[in-house]
Protein backbone atom coordinates (compact mmCIF):
# COMPACT_ATOMS: atom_id res chain seq x y z
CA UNK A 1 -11.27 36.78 18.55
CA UNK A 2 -12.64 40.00 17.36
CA UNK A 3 -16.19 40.49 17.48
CA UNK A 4 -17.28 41.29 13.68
CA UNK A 5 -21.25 41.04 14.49
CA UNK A 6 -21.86 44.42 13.83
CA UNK A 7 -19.82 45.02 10.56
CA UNK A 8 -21.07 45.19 6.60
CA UNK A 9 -21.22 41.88 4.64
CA UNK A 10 -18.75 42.79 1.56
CA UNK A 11 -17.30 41.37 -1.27
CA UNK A 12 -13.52 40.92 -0.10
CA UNK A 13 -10.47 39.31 -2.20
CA UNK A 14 -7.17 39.05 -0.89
CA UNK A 15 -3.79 37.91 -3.07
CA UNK A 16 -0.68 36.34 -1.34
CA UNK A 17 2.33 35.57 -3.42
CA UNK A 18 5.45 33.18 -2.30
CA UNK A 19 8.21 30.50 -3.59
CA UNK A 20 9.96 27.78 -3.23
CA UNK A 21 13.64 27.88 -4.41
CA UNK A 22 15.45 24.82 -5.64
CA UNK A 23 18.00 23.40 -7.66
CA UNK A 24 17.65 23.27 -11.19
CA UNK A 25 17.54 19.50 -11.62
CA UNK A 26 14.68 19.42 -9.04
CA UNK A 27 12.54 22.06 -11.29
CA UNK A 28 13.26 19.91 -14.16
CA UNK A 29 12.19 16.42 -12.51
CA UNK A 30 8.83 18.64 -11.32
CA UNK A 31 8.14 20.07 -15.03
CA UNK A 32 8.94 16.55 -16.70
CA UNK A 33 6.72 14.70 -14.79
CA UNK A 34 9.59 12.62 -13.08
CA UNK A 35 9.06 13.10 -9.51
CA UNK A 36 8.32 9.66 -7.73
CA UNK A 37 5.39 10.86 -5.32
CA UNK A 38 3.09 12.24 -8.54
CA UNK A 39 2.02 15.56 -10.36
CA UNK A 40 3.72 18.03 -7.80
CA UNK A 41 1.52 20.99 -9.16
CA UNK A 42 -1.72 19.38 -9.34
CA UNK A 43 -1.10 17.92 -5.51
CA UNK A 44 0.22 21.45 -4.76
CA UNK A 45 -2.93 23.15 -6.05
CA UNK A 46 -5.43 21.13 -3.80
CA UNK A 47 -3.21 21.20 -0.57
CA UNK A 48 -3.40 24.85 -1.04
CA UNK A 49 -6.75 25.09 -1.65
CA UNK A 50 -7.96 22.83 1.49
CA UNK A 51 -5.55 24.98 3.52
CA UNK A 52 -7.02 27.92 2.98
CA UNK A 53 -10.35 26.48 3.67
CA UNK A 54 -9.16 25.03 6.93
CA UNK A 55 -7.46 28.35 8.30
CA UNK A 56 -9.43 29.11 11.03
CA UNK A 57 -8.44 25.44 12.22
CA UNK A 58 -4.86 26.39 11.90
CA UNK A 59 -4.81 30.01 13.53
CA UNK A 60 -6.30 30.73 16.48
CA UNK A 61 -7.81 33.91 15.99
CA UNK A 62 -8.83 33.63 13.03
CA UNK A 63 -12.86 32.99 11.84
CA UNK A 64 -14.25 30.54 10.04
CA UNK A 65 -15.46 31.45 6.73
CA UNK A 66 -17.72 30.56 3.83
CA UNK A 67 -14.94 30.92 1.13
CA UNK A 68 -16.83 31.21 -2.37
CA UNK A 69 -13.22 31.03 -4.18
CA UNK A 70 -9.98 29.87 -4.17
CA UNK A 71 -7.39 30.10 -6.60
CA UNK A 72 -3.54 28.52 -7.25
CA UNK A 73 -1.20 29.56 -9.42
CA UNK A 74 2.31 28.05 -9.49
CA UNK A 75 4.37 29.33 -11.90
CA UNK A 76 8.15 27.95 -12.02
CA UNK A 77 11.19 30.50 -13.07
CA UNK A 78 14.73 28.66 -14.26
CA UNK A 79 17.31 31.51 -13.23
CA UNK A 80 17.25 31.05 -10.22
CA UNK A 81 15.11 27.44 -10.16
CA UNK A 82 12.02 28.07 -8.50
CA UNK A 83 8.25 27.84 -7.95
CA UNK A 84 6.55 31.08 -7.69
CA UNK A 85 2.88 30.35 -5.56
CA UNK A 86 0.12 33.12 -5.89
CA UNK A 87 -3.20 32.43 -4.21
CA UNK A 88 -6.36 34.13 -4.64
CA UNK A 89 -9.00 34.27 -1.99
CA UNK A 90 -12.95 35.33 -2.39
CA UNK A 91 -15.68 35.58 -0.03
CA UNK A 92 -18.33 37.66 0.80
CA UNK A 93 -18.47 38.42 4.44
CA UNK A 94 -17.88 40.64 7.61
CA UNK A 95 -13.93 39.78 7.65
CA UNK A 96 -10.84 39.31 5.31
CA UNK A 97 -9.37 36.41 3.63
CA UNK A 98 -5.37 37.35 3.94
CA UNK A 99 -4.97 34.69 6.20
CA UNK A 100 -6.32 32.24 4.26
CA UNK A 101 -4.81 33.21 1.10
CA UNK A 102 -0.98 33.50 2.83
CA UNK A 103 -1.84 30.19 4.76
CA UNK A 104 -3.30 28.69 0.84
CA UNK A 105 0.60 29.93 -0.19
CA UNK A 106 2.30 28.12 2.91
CA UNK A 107 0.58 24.74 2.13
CA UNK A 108 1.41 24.36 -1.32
CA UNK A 109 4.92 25.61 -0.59
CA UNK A 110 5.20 23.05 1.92
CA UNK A 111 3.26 20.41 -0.17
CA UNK A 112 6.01 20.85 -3.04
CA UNK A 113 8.66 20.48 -0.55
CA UNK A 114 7.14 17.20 0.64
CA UNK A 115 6.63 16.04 -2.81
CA UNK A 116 10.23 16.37 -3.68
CA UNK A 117 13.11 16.27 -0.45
CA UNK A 118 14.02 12.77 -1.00
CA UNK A 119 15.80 14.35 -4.45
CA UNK A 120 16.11 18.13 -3.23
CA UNK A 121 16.85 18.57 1.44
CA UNK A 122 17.89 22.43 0.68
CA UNK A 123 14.94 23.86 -0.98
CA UNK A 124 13.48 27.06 0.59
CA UNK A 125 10.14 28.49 1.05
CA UNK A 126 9.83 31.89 1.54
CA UNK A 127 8.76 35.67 0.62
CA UNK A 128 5.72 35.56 1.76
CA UNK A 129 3.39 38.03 1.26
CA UNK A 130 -0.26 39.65 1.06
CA UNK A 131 0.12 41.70 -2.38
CA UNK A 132 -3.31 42.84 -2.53
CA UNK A 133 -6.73 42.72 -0.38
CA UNK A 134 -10.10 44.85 -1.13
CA UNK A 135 -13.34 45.29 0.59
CA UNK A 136 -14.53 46.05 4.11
CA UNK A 137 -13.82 49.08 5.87
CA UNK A 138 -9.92 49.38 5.14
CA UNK A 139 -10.72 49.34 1.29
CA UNK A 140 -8.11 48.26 -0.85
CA UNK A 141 -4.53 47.77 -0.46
CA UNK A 142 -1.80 46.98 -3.02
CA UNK A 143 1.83 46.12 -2.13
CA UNK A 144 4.36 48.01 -4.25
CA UNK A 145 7.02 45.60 -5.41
């Protein structure tokens, strides 16, 4: 793990952005309300969120942090059927939140999966990606898509 001791506490956000593809039908049983295990988006939301808080748990290197914000958006597209997942990550400290906002995306992929293979075994996850971090020494970055 790297030692951080002697860096500057900043204010540091990072943005990660994924999806999960599916059929059509399965989008539609998700945005209707129909899908036997409960609100897909709402469980979605707070699997992401506790992921990102429990990061350093999941990746070795990785410290732990005193997140002051985390933030899910799922938004679904019909052509082609799918959930896009953006997650943004706040804290202010000596080290970045990327991880925990790509690992916030992962979870709530993965959560929506869960929620909804007994009707849909050939959704994807996938395209994920940091789009944008700022603070610390680096400064900011921005992904051109």
């Amino acid at each position: 793990m790297v030692d951080v001791s002697e860096k500057e506490v900043s204010s540091r956000i990072a943005v990660a952005r994924g999806s999960i593809h599916m059929r059509p039908d399965t989008l539609d049983l998700i945005l209707e309300g129909k899908v036997e295990k409960g609100d897909v988006f709402s469980v979605a939301r707070v699997a992401g969120i506790m992921a990102a808080k429990k990061t350093s748990e999941l990746i070795p290197m990785c410290h732990p942090l005193n997140i002051t914000s985390v933030e899910i958006e799922l938004n679904p597209e019909k052509n082609p059927a799918r959930v896009e997942i953006e997650a943004s990550v706040r804290v202010s400290g000596k080290t970045g939140v990327e991880m925990e906002a790509m690992t916030a995306v992962s979870v709530a992929g993965l959560t929506i999966y869960d929620m909804c293979k007994a009707i849909d075994r050939e959704m994807s996850i996938g395209e994920i990606r940091l789009v944008k971090k700022s603070g610390g020494k680096s400064g900011t970055f921005i992904r051109k898509e």
